[in-house]
N, C-alpha and C. Protein backbone atom coordinates (compact mmCIF):
# COMPACT_ATOMS: atom_id res chain seq x y z
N UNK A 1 124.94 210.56 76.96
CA UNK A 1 124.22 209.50 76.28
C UNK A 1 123.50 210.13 75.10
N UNK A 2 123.86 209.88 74.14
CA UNK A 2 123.27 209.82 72.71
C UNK A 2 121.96 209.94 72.32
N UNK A 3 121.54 210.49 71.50
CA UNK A 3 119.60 210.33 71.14
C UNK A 3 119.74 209.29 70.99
N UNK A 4 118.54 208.24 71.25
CA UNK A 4 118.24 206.62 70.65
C UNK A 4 118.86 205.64 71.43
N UNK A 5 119.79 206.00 71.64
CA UNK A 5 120.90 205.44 72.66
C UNK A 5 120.08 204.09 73.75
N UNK A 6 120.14 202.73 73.86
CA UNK A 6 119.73 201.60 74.61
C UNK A 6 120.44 200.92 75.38
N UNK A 7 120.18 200.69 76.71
CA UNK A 7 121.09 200.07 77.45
C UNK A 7 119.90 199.21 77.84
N UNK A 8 120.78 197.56 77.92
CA UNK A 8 119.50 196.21 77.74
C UNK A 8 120.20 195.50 78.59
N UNK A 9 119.59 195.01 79.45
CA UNK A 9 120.23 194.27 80.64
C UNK A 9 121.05 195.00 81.98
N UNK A 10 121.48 193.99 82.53
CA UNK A 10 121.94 194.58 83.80
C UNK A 10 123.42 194.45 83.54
N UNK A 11 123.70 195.93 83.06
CA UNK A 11 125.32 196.28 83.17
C UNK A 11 125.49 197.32 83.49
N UNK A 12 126.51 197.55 83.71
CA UNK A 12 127.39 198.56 84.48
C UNK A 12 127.99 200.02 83.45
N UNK A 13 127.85 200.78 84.07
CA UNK A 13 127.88 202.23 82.98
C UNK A 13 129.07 202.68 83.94
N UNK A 14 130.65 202.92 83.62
CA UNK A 14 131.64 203.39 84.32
C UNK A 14 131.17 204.69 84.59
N UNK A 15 132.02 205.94 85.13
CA UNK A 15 132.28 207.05 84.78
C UNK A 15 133.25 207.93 83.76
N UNK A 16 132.23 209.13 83.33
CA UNK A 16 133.30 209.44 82.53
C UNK A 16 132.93 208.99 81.11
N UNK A 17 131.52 208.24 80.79
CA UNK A 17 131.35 207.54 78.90
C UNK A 17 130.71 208.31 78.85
N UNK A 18 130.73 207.85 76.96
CA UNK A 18 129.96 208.73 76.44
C UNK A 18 129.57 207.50 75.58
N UNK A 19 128.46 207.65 75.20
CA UNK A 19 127.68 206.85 74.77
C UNK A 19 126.82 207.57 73.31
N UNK A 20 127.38 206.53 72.13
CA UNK A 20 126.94 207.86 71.00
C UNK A 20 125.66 207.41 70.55
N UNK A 21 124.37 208.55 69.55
CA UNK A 21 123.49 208.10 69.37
C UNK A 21 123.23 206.89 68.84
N UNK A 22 121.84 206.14 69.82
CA UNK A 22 121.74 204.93 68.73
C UNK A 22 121.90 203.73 69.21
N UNK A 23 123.40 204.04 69.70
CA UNK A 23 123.96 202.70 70.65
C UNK A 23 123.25 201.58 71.44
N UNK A 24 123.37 200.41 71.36
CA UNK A 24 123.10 199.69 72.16
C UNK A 24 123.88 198.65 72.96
N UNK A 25 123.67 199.56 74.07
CA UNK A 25 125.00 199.23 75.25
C UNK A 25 124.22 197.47 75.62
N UNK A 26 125.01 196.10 75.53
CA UNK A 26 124.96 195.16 76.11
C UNK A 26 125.60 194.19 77.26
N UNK A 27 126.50 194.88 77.17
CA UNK A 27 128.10 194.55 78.19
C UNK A 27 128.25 195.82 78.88
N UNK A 28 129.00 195.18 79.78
CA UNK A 28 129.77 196.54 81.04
C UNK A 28 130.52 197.28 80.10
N UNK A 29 130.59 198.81 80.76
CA UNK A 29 131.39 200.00 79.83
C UNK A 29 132.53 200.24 81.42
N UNK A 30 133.29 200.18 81.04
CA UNK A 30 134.57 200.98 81.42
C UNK A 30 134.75 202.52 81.80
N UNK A 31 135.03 202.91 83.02
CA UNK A 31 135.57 204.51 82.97
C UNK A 31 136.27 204.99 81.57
N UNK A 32 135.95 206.39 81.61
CA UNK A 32 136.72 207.08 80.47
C UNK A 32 136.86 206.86 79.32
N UNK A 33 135.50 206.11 78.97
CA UNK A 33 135.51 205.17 77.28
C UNK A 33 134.60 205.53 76.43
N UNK A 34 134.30 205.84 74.84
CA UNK A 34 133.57 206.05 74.22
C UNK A 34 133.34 204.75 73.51
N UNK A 35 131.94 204.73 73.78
CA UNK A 35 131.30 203.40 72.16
C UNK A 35 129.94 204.30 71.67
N UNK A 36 130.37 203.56 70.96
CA UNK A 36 129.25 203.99 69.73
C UNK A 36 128.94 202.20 69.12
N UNK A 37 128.09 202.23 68.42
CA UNK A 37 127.16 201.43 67.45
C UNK A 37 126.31 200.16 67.99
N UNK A 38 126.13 199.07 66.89
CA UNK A 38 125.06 198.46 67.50
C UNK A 38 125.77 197.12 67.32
N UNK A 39 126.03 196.21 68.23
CA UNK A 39 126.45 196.41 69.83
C UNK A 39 126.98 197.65 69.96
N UNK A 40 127.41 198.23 71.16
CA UNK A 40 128.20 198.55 71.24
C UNK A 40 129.77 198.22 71.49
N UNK A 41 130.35 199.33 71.08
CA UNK A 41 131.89 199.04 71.32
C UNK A 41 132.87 200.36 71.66
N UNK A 42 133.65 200.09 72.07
CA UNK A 42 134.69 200.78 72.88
C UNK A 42 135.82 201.34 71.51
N UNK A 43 135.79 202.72 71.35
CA UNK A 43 135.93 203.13 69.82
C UNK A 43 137.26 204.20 70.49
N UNK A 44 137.27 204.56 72.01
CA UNK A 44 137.67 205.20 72.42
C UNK A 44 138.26 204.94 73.81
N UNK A 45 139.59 205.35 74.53
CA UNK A 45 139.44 205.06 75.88
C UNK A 45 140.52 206.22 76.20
N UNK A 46 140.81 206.88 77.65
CA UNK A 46 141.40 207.88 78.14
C UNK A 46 140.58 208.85 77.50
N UNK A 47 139.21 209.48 77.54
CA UNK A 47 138.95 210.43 77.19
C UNK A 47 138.79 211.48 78.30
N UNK A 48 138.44 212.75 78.38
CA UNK A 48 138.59 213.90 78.67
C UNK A 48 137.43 214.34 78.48
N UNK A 49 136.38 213.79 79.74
CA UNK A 49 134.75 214.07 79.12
C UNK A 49 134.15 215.51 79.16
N UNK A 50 135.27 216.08 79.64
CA UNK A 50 134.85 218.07 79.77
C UNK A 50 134.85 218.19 78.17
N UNK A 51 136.00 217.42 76.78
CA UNK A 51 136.03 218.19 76.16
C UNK A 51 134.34 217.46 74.96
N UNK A 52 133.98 216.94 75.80
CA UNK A 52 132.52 216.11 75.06
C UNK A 52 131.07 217.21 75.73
N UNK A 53 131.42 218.27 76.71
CA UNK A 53 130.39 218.53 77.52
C UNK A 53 129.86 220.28 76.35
């Protein structure tokens, strides 16, 4: 999870995201998915979160 990064309401954080600075998560996120911006959004999916660590 991102500097700044907001999650607002009651949703669901899969495994496996990444969540970029800033973001504001409003909807359910998916396993293995990157969003970024404001909403957020799903910019990415099948990722490989070792190569984000």
């Amino acid at each position: 999870m991102g500097t700044g990064a907001k999650i607002l309401g009651p949703v669901s954080i899969g495994n496996n995201v990444v969540i970029g600075a800033n973001a504001v998560v409003l909807k359910d996120i998916p396993d293995n998915c990157m969003v970024v911006g404001i909403p957020a959004k799903i910019v990415k999916t099948d990722i490989n979160i070792d190569s984000y660590l």
